[in-house]
N, C-alpha and C. Protein backbone atom coordinates (compact mmCIF):
# COMPACT_ATOMS: atom_id res chain seq x y z
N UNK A 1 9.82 -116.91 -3.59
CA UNK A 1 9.82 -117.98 -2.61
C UNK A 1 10.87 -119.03 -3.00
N UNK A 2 11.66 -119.45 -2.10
CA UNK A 2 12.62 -120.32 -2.45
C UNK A 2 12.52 -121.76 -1.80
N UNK A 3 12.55 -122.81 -2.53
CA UNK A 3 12.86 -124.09 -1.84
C UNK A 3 13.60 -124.06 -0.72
N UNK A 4 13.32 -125.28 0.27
CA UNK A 4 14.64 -125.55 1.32
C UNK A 4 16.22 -125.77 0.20
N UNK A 5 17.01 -124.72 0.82
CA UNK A 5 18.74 -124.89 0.84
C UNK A 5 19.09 -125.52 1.52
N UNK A 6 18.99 -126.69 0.80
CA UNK A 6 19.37 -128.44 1.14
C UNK A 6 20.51 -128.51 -0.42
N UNK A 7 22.03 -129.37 -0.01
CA UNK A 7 22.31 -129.42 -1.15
C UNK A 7 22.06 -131.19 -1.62
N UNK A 8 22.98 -131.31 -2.51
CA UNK A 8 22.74 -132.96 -3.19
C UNK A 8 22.90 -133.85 -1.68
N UNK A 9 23.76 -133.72 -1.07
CA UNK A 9 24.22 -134.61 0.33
C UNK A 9 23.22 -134.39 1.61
N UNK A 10 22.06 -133.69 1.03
CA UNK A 10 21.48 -133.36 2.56
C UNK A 10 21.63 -132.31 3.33
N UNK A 11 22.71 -131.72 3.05
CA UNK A 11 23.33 -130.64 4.10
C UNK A 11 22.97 -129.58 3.69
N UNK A 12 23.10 -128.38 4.46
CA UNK A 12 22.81 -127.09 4.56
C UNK A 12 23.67 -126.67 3.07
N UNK A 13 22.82 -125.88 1.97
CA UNK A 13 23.45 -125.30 1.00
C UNK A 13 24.88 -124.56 1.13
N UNK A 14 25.69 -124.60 0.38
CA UNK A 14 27.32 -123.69 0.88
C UNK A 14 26.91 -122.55 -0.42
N UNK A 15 27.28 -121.21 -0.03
CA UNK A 15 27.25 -120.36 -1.06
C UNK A 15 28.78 -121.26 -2.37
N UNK A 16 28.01 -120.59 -3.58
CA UNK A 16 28.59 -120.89 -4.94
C UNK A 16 29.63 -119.80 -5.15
N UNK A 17 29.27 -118.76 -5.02
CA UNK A 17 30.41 -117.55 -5.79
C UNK A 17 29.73 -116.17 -5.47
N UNK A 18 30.52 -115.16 -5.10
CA UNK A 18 29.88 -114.21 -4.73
C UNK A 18 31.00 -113.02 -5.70
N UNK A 19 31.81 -113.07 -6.44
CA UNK A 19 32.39 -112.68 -7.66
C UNK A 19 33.11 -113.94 -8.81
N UNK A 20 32.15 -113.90 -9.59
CA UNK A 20 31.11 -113.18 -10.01
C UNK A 20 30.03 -113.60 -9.11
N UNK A 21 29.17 -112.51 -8.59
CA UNK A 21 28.04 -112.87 -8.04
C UNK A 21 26.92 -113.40 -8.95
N UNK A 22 26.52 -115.06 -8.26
CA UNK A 22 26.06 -115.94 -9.17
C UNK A 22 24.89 -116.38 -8.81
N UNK A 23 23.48 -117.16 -9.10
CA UNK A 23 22.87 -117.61 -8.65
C UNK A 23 21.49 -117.12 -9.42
N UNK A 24 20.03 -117.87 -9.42
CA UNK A 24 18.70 -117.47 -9.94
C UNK A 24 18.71 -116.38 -9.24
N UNK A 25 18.58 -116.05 -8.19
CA UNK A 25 18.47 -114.93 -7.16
C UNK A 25 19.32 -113.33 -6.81
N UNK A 26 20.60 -114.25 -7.71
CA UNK A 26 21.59 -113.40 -7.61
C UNK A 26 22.03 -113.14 -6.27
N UNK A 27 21.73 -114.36 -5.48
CA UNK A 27 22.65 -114.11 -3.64
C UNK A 27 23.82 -115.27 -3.53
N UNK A 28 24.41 -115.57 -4.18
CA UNK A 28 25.48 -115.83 -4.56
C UNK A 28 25.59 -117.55 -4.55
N UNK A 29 24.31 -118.46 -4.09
CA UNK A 29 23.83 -119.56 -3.97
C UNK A 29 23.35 -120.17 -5.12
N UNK A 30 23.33 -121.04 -5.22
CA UNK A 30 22.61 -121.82 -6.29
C UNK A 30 20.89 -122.59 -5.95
N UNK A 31 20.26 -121.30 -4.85
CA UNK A 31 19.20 -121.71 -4.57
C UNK A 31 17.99 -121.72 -5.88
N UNK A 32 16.60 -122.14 -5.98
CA UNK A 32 16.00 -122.39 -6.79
C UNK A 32 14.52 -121.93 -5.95
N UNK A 33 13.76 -121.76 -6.90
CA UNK A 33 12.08 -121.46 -6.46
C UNK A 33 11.50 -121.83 -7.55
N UNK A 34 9.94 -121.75 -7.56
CA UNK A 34 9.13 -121.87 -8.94
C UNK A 34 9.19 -121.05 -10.14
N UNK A 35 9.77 -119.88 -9.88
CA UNK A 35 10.26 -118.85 -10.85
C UNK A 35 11.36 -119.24 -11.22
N UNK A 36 12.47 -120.26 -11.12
CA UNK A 36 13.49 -120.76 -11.99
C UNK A 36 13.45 -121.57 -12.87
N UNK A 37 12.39 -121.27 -13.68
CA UNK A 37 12.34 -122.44 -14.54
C UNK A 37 13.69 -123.26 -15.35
N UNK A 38 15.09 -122.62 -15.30
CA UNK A 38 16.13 -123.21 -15.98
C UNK A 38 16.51 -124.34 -14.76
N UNK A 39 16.62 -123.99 -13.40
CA UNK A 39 16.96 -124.53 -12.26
C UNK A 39 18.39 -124.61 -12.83
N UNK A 40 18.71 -122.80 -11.85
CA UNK A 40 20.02 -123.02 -12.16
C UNK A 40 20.31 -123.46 -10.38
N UNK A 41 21.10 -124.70 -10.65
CA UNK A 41 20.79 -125.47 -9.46
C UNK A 41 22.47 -126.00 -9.38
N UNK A 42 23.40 -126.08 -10.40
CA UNK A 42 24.65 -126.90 -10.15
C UNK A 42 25.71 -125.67 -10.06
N UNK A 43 26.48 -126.01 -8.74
CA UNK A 43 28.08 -124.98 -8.50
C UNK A 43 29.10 -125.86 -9.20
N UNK A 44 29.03 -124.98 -10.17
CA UNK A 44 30.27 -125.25 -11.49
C UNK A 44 31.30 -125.13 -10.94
N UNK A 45 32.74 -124.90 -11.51
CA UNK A 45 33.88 -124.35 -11.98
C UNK A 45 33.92 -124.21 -13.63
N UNK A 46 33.85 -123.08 -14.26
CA UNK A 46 33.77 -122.82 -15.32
C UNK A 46 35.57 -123.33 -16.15
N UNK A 47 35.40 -123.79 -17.54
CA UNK A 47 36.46 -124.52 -18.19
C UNK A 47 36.35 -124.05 -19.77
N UNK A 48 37.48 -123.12 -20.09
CA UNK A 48 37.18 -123.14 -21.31
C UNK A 48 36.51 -124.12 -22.19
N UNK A 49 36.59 -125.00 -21.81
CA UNK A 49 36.05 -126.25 -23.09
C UNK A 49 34.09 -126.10 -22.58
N UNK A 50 34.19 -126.21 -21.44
CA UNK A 50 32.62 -126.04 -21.29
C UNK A 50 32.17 -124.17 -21.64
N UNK A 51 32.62 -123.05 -21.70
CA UNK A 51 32.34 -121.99 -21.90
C UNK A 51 32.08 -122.11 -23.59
N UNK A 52 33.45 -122.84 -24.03
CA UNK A 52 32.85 -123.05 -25.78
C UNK A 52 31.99 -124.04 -25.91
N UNK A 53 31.41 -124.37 -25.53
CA UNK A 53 30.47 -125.44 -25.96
C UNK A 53 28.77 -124.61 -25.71
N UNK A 54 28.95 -124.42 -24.48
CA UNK A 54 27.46 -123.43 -23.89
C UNK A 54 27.29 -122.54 -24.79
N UNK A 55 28.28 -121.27 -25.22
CA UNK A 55 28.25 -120.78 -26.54
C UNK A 55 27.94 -121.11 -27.99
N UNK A 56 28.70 -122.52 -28.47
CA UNK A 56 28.05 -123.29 -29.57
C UNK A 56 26.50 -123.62 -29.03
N UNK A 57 26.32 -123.74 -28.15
CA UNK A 57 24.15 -124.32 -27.49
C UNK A 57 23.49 -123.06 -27.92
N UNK A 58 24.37 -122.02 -27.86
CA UNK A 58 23.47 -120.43 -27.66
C UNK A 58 23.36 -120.09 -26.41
N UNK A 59 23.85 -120.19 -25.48
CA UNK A 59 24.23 -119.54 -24.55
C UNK A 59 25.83 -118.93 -23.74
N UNK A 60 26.12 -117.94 -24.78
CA UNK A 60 27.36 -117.35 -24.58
C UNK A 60 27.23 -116.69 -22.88
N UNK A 61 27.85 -117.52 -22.11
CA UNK A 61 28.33 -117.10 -20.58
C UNK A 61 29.99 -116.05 -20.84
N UNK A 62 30.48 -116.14 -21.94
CA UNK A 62 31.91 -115.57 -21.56
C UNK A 62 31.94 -114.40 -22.46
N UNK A 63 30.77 -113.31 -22.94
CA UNK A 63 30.85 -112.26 -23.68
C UNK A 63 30.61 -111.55 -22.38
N UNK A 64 30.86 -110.65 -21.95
CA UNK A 64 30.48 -109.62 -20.94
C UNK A 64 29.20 -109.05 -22.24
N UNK A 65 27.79 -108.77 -20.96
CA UNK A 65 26.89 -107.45 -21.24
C UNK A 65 26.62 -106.96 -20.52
N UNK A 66 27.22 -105.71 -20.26
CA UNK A 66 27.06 -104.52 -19.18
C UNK A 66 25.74 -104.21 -19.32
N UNK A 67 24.76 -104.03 -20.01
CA UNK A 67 23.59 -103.67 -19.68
C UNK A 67 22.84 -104.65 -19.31
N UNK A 68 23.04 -105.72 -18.41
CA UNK A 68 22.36 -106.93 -18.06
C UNK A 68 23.39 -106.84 -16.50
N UNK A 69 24.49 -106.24 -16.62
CA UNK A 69 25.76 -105.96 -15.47
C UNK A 69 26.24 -107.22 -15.49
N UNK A 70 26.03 -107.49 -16.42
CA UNK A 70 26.90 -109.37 -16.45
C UNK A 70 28.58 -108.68 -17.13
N UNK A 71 29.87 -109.12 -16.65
CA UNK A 71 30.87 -108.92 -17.42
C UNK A 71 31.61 -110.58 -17.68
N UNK A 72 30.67 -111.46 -18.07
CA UNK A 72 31.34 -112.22 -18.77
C UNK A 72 32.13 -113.43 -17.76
N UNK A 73 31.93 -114.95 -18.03
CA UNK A 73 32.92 -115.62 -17.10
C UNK A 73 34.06 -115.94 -18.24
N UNK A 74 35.10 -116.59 -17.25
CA UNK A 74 36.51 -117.72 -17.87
C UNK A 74 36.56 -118.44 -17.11
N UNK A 75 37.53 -119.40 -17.41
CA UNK A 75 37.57 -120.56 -16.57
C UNK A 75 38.12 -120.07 -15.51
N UNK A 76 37.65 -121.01 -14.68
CA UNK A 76 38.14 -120.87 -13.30
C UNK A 76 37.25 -120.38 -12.43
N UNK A 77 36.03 -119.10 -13.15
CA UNK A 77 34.75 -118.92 -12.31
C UNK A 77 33.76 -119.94 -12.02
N UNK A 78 33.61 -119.25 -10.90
CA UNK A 78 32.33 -120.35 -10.52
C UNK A 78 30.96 -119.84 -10.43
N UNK A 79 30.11 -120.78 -10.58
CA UNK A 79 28.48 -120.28 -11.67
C UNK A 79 27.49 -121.69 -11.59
N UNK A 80 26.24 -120.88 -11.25
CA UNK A 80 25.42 -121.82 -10.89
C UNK A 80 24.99 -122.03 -12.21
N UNK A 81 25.18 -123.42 -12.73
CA UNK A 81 24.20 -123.57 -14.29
C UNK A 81 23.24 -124.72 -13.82
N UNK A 82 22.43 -124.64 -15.15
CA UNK A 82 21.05 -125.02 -15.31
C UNK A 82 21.43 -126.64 -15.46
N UNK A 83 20.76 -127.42 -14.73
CA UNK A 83 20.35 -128.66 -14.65
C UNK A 83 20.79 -129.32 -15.98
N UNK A 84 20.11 -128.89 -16.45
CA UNK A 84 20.26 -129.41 -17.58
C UNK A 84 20.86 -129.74 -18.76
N UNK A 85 21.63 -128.05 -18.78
CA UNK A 85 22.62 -127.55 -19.78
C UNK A 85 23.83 -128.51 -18.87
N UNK A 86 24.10 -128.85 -17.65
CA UNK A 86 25.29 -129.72 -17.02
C UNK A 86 24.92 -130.66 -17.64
N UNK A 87 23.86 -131.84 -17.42
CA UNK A 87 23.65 -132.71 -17.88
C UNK A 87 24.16 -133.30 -19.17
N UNK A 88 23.61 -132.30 -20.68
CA UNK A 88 24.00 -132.22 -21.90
C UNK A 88 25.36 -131.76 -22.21
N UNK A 89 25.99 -131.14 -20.78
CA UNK A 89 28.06 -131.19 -21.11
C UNK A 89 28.16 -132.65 -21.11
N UNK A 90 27.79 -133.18 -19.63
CA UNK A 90 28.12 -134.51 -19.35
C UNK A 90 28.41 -135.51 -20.47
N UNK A 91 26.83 -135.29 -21.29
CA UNK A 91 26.38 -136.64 -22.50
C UNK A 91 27.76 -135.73 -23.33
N UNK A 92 28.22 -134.72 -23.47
CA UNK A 92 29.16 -134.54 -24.68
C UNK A 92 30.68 -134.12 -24.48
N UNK A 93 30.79 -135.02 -23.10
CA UNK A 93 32.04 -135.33 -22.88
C UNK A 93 32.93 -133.74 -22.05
N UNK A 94 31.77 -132.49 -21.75
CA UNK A 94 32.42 -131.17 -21.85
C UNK A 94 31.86 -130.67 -20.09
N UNK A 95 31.86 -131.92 -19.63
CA UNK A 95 30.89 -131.39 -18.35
C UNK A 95 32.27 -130.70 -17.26
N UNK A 96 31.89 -128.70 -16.79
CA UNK A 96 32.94 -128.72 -15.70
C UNK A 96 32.89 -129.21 -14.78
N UNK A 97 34.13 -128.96 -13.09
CA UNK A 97 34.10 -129.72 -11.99
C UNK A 97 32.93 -129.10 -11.14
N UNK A 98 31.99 -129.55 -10.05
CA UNK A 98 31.35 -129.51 -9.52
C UNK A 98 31.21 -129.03 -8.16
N UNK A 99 30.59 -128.05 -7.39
CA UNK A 99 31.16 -128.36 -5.94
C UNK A 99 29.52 -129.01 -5.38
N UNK A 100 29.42 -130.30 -5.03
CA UNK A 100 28.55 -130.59 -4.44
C UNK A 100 27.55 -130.18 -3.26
N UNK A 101 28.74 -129.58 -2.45
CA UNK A 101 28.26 -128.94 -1.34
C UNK A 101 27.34 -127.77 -1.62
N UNK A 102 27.85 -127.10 -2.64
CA UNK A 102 26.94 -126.09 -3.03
C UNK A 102 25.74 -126.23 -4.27
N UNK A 103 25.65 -127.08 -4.68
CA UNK A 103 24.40 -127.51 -5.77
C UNK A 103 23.35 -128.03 -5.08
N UNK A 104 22.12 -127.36 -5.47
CA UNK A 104 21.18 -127.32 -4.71
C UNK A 104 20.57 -129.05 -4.78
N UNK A 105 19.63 -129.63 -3.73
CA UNK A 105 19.10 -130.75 -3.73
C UNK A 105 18.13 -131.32 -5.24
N UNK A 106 17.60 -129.75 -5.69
CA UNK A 106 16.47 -129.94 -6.63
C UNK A 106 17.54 -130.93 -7.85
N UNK A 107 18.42 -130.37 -7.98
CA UNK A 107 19.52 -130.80 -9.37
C UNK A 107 19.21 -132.42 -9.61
N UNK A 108 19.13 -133.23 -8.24
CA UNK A 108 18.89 -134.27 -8.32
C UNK A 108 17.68 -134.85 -9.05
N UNK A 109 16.11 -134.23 -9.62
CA UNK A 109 15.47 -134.65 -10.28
C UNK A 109 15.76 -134.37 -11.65
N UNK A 110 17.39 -133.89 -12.10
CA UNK A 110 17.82 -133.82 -13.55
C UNK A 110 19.06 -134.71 -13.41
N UNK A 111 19.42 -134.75 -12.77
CA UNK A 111 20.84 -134.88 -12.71
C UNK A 111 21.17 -136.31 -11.72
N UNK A 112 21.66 -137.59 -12.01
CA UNK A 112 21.64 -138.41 -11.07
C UNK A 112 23.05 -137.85 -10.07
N UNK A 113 23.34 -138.59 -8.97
CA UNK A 113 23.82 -138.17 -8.00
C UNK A 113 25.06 -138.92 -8.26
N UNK A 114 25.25 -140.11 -9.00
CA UNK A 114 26.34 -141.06 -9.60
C UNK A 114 27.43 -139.39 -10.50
N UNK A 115 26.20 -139.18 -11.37
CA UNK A 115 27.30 -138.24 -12.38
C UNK A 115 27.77 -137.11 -11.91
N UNK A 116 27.26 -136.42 -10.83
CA UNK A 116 27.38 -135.43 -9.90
C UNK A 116 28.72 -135.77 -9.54
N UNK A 117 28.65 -137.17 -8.37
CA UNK A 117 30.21 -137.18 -7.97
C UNK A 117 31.15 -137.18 -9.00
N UNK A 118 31.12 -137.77 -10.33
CA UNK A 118 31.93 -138.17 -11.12
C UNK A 118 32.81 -136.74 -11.76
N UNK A 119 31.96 -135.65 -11.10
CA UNK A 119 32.69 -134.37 -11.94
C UNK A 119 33.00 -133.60 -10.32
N UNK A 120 32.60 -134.05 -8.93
CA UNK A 120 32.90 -133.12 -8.03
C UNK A 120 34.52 -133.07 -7.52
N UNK A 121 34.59 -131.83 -7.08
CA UNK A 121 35.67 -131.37 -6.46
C UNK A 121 35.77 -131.70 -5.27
N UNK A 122 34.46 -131.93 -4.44
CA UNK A 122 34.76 -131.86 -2.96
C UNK A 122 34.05 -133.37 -2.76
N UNK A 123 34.52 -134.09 -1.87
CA UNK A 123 33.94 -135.60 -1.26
C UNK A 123 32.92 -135.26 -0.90
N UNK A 124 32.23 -136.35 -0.22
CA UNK A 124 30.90 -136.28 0.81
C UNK A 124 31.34 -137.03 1.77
């Protein structure tokens, strides 16, 4: 079951990335339900500096594992990450650019909407 695909602005969710195909759901959105407990909720642009850092946290996004059919991001992909793990780039100076349009509404009970714009790509 998925929340309303509402993004941060109110508006109808915009798909995130559909190669790499990204999302809790894996439909290429950064939608969320009660089964996401990470709330992967924010449309990145992936940046080497944030890929090494998520890796130093313990979460290597840029090793490909084919038996998961994950092959790995670089910069420049785009990828729904977890609330939170954005948040903790932010506090360490490593946060990537954002597309607002596509980060789901929920992001907003992690994430204020001030620091959101401060990393987005697209206006409101």
């Amino acid at each position: 079951m998925k929340l309303p695909s509402l993004n941060v602005l109110g508006q109808d969710l915009q798909p995130c990335s559909t190669a790499p195909v990204t999302g809790f759901f894996r439909d290429g959105c950064c939608n969320t339900g009660p089964m996401d407990r990470g709330l992967h909720t924010v449309c990145a642009t992936m940046t080497d500096e944030f890929l090494a850092l998520s890796k130093y946290l313990g979460n290597d996004l840029s090793t490909p594992r084919p038996e998961y059919g994950f092959q790995g991001l670089k910069a420049g992909d785009q990828w729904c990450l977890c609330a939170a793990r954005f948040l903790q780039a932010h506090q360490e100076g490593a946060a990537p650019k954002v597309r607002l349009a596509a980060t789901h509404q929920a992001t907003l009970a992690v994430v204020p909407l001030d620091i959101l714009r401060e990393h987005a790509t697209d206006g409101d």
